[in-house]
Protein backbone atom coordinates (compact mmCIF):
# COMPACT_ATOMS: atom_id res chain seq x y z
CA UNK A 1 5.63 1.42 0.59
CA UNK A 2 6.39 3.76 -1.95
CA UNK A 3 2.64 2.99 -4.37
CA UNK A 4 0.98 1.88 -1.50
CA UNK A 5 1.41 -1.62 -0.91
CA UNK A 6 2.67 -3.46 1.65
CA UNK A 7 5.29 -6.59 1.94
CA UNK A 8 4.60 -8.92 4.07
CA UNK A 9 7.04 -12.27 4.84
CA UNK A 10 5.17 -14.73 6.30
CA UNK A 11 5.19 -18.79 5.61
CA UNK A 12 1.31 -18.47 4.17
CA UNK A 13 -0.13 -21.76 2.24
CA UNK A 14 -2.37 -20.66 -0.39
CA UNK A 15 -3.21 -21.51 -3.49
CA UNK A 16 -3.95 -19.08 -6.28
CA UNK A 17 -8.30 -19.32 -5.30
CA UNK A 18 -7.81 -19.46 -1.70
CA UNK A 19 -9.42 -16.22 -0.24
CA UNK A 20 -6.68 -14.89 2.23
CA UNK A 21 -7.54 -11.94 4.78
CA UNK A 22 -4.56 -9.36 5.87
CA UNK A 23 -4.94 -7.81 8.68
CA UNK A 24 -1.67 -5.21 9.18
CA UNK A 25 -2.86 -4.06 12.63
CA UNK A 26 -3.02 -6.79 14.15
CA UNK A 27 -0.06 -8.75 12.20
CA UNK A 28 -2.42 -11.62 10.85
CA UNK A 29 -2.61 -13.56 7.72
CA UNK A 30 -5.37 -16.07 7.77
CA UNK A 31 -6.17 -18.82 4.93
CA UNK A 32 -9.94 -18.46 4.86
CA UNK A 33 -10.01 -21.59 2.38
CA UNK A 34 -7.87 -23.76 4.73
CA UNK A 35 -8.67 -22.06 8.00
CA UNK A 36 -5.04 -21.33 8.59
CA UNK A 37 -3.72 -18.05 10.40
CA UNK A 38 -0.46 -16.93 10.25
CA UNK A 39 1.29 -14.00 11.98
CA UNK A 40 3.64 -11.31 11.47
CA UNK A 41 5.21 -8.37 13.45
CA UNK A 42 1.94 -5.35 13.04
CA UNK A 43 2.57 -2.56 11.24
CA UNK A 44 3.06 1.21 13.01
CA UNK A 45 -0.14 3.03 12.88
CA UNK A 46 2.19 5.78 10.90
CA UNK A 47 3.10 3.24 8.27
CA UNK A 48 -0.62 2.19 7.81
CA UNK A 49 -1.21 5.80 7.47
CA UNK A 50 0.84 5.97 4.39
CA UNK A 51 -0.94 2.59 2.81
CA UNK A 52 -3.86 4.24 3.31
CA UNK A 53 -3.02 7.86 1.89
CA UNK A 54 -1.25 5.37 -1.43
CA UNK A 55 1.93 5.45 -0.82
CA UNK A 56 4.88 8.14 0.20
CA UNK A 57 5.11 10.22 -2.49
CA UNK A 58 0.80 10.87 -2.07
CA UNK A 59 1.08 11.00 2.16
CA UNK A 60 3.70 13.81 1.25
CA UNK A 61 1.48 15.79 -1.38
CA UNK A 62 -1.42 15.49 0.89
CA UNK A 63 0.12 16.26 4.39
CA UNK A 64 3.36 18.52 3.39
CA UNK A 65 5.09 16.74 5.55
CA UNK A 66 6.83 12.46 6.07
CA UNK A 67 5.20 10.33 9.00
CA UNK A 68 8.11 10.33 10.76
CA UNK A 69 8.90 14.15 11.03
């Protein structure tokens, strides 16, 4: 969270030229290669916020202020 990126725990099969979609909204993983889909608990809209802004420390700069304040 802090740069940006997310961590995600999910029992994914992939190999390293599989092309994998995230989808953080919705809490899906899917195998594109394999056709496999996988799911997770979605992410708060505030936490995407922060991805999206690259990380914490840049939300803060930009916004003055934390998502949760």
């Amino acid at each position: 969270m802090n740069v940006g990126l997310p961590a995600i725990e999910t029992e994914v099969e992939a190999d390293q030229w599989d092309l994998v979609k995230v989808d953080l909204e919705e809490g899906r993983v899917e195998n594109i290669t394999k056709s496999l889909i996988f799911t997770f608990k979605p992410f708060p809209k505030e936490l995407i916020e922060v991805f999206d802004e690259g990380g914490i420390v840049e939300y803060f700069k930009r916004r003055g202020k934390f998502p949760w304040e």
